[in-house]
N, C-alpha and C. Protein backbone atom coordinates (compact mmCIF):
# COMPACT_ATOMS: atom_id res chain seq x y z
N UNK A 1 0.85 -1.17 0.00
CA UNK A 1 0.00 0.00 0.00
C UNK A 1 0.89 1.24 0.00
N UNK A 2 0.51 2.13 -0.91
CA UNK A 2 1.39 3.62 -1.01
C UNK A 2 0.12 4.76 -0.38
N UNK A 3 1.04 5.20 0.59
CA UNK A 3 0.33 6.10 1.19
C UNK A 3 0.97 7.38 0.98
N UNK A 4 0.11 8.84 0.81
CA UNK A 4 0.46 10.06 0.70
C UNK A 4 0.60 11.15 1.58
N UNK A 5 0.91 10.38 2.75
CA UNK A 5 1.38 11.16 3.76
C UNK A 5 2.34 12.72 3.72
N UNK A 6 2.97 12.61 2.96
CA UNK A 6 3.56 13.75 2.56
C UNK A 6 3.52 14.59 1.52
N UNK A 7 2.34 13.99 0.76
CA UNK A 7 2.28 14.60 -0.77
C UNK A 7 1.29 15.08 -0.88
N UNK A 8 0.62 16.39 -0.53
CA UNK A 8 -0.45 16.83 -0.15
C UNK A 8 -0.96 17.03 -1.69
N UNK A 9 -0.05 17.42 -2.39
CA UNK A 9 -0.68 17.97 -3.88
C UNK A 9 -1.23 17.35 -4.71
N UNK A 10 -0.27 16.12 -4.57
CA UNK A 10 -1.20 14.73 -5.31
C UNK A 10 -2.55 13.69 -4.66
N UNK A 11 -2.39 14.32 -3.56
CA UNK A 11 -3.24 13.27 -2.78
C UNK A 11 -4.90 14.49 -2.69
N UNK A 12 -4.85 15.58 -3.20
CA UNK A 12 -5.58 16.65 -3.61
C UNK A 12 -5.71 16.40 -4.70
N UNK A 13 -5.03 15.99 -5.84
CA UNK A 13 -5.00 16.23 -7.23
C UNK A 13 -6.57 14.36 -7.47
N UNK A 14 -5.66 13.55 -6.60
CA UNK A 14 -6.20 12.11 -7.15
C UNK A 14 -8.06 11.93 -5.90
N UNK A 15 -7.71 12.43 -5.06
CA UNK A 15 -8.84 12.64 -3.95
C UNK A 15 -8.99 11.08 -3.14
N UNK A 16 -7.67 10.68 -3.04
CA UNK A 16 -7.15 9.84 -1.98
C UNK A 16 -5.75 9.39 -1.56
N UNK A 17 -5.50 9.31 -0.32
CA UNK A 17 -4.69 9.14 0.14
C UNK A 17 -3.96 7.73 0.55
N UNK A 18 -4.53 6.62 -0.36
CA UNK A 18 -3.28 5.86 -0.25
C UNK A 18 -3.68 4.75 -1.86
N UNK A 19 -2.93 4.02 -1.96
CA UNK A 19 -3.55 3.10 -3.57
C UNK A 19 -2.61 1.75 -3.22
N UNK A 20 -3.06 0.55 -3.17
CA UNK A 20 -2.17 -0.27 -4.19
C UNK A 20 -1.83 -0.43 -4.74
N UNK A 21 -1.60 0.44 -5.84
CA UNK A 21 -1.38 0.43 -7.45
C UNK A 21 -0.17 1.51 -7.43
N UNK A 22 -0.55 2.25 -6.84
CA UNK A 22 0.67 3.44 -7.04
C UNK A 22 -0.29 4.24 -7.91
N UNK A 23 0.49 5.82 -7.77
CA UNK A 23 0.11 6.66 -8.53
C UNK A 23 1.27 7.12 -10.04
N UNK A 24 0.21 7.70 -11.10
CA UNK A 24 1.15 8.05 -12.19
C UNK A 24 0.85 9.76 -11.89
N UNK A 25 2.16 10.47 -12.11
CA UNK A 25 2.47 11.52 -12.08
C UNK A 25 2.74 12.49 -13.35
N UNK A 26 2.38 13.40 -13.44
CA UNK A 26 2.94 14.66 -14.63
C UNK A 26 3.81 16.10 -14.43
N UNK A 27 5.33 16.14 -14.30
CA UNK A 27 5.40 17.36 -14.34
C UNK A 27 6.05 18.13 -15.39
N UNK A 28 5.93 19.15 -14.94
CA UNK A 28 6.56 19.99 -16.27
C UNK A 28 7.68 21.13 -15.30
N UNK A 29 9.05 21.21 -16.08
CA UNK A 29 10.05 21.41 -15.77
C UNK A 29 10.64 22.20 -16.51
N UNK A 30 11.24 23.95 -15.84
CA UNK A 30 11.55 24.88 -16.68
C UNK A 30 13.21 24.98 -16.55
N UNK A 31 13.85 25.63 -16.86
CA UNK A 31 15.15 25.83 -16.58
C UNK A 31 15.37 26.98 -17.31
N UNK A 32 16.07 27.52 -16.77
CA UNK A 32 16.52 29.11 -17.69
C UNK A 32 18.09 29.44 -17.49
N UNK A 33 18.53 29.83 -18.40
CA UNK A 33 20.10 30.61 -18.38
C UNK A 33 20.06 31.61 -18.82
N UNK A 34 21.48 32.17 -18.66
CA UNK A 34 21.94 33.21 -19.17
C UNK A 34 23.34 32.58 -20.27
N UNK A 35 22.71 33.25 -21.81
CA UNK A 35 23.67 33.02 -22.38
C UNK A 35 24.37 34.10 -23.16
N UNK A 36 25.58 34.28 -22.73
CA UNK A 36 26.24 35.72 -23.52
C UNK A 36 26.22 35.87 -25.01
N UNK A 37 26.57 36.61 -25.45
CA UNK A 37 26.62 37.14 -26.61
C UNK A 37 27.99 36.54 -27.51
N UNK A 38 28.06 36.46 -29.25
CA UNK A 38 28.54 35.64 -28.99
C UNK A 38 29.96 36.82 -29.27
N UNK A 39 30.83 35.80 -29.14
CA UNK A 39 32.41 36.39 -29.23
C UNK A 39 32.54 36.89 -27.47
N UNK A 40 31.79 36.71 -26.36
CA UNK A 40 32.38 36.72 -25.41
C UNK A 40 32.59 35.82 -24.72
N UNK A 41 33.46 36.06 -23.41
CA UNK A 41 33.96 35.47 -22.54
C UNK A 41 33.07 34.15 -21.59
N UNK A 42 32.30 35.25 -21.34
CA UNK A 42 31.70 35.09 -20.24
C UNK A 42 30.94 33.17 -20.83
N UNK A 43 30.98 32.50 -19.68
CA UNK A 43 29.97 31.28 -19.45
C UNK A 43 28.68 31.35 -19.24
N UNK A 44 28.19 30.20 -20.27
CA UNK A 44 26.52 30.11 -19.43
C UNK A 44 26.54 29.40 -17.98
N UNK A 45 25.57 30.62 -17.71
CA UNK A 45 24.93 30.26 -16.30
C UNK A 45 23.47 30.13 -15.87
N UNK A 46 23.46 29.03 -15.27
CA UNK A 46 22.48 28.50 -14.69
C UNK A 46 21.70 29.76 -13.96
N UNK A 47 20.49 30.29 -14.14
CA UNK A 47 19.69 31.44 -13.24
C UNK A 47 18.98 30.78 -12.83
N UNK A 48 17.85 29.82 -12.95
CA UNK A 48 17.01 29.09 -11.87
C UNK A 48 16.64 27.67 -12.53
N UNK A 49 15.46 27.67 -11.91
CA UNK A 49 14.87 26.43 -12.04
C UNK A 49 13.71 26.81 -11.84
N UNK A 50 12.28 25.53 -12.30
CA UNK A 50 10.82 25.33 -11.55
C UNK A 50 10.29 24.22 -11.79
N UNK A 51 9.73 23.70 -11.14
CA UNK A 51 8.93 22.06 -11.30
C UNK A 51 7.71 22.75 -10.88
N UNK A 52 7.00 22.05 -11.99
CA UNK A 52 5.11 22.12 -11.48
C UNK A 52 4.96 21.17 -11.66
N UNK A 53 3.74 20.56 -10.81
CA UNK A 53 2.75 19.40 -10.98
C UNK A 53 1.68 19.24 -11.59
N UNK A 54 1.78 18.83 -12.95
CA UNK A 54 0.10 19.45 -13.86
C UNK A 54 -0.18 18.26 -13.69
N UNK A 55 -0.26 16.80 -13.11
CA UNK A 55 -1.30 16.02 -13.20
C UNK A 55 -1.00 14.90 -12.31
N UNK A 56 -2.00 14.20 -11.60
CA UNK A 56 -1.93 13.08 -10.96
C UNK A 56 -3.03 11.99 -10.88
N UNK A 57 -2.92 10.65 -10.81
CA UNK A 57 -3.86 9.84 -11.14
C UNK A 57 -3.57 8.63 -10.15
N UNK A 58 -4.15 7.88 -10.09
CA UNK A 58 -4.16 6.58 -9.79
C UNK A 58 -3.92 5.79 -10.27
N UNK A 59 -2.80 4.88 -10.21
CA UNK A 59 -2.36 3.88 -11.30
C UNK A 59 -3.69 2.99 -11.46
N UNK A 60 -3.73 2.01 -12.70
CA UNK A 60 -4.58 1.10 -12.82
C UNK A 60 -4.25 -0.25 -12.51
């Protein structure tokens, strides 16, 4: 048994909190840099990150 004790978002998203089956998950994942211009020096750098959760289900 998988319980969602800690996963409030999915266990909101599916409208229960535990499955035998397991749950299937969806996220979507941004990343952004900075990239110079070209003919310079400078390195790309990493400026952030974001994970969202667009979907959750109940395995079958």
């Amino acid at each position: 048994m998988i319980k969602l004790d800690n996963n409030p978002a999915v266990k909101a998203l599916t409208g229960v909190d535990q499955s035998a089956t397991g749950f299937t998950t969806t996220y979507s994942d941004q990343v952004f840099f900075y990239v110079p211009s070209q003919g310079s020096d400078d390195q790309i750098r990493l400026l952030g990150y974001r994970s969202s959760l667009l979907e959750a289900k109940v395995s079958p």
